[in-house]
N, C-alpha and C. Protein backbone atom coordinates (compact mmCIF):
# COMPACT_ATOMS: atom_id res chain seq x y z
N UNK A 1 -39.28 -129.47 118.19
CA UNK A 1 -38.34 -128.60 118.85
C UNK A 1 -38.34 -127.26 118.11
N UNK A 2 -38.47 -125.99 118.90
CA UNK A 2 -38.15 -124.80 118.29
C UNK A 2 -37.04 -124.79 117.15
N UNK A 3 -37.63 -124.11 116.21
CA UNK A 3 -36.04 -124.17 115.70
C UNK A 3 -35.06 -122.73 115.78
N UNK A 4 -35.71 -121.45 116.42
CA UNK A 4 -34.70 -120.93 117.64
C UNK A 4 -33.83 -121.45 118.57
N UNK A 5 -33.89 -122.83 119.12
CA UNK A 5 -33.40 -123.86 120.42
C UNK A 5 -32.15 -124.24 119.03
N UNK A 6 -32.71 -124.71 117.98
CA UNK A 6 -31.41 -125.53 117.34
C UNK A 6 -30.51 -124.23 116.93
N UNK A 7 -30.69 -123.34 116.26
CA UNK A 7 -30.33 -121.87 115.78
C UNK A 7 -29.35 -121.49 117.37
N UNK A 8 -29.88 -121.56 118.21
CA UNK A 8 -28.95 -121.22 119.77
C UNK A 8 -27.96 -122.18 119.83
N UNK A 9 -28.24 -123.31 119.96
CA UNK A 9 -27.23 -124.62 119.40
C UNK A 9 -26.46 -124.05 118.64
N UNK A 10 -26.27 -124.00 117.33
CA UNK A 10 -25.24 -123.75 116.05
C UNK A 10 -24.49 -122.76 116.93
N UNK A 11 -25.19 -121.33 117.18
CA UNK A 11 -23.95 -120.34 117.60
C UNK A 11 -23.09 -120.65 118.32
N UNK A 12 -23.25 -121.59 118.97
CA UNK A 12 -22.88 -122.14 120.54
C UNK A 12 -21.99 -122.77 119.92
N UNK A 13 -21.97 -123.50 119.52
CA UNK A 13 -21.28 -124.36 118.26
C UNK A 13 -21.45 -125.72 119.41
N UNK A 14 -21.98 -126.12 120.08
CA UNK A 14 -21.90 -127.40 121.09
C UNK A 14 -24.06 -127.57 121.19
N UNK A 15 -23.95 -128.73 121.76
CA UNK A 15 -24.91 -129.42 121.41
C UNK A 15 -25.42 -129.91 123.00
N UNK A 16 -26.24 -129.83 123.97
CA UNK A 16 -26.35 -130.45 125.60
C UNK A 16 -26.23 -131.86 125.41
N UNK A 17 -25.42 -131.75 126.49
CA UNK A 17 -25.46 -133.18 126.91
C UNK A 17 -26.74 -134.77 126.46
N UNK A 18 -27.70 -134.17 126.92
CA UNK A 18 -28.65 -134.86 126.74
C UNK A 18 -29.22 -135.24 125.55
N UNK A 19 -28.70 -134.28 124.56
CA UNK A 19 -29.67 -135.21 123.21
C UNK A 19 -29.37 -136.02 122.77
N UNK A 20 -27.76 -136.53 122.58
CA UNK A 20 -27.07 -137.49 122.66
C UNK A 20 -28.00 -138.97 123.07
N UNK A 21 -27.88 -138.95 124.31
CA UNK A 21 -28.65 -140.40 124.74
C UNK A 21 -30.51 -140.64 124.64
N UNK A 22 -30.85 -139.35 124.69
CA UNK A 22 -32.17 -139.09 123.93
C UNK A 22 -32.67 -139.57 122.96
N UNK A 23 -31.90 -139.50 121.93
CA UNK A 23 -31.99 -140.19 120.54
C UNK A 23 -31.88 -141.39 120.54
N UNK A 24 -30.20 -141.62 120.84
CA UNK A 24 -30.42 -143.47 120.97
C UNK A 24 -31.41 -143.84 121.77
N UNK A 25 -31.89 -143.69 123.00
CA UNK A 25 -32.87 -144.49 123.15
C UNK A 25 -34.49 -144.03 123.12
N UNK A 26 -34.20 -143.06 121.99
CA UNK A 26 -35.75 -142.79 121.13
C UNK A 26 -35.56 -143.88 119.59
N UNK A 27 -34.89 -144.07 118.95
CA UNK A 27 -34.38 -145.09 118.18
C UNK A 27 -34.60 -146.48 118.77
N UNK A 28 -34.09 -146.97 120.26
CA UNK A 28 -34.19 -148.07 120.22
C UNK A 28 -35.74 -148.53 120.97
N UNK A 29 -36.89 -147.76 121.42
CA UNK A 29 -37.91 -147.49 121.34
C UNK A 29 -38.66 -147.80 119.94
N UNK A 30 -37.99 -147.18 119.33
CA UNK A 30 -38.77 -146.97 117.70
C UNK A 30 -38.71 -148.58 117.39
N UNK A 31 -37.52 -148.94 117.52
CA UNK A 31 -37.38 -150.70 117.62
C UNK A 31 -37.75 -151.67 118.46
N UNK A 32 -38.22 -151.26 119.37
CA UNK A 32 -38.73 -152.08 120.26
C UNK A 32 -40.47 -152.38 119.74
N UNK A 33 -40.77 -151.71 119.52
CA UNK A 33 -42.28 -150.80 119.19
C UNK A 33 -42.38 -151.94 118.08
N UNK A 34 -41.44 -151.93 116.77
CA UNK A 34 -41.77 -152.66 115.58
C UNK A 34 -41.69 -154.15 115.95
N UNK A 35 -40.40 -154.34 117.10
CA UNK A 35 -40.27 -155.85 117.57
C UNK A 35 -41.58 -156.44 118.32
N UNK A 36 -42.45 -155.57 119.11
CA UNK A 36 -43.59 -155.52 119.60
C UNK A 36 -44.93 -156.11 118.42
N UNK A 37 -44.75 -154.98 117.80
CA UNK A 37 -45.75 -155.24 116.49
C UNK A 37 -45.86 -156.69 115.99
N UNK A 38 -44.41 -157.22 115.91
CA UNK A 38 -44.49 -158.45 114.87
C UNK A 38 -45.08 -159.46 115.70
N UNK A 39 -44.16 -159.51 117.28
CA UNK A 39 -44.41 -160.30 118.23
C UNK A 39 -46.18 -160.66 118.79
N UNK A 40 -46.91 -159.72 118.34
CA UNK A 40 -48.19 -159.63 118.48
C UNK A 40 -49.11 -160.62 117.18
N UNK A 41 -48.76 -160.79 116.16
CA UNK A 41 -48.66 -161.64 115.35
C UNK A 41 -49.48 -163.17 116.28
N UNK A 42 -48.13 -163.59 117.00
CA UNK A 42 -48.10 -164.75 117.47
C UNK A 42 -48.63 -165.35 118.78
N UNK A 43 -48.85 -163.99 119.49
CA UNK A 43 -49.72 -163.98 120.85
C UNK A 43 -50.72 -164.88 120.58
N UNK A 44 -51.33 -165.28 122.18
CA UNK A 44 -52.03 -166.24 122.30
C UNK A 44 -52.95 -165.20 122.94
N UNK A 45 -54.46 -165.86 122.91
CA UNK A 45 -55.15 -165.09 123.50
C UNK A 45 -55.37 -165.85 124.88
């Protein structure tokens, strides 16, 4: 992300809507991904 975009943010002093739920479910991605990984372990071919 620019960091002009976050710098516009601060003045603003507010944050869009959207990054909010962005994150959590870039986080629970990030976890899914590792739950994936392990689960592959045990796959059958």
């Amino acid at each position: 992300m620019p960091y002009q975009t976050l710098m516009n943010w601060k003045s603003k002093d507010e944050t869009p809507a959207w990054v909010e739920p962005f994150l959590y479910y870039y986080e629970k991605g990030l976890a899914l991904d590792e739950l994936l990984k392990i689960l592959e372990k045990y796959k059958k071919d």
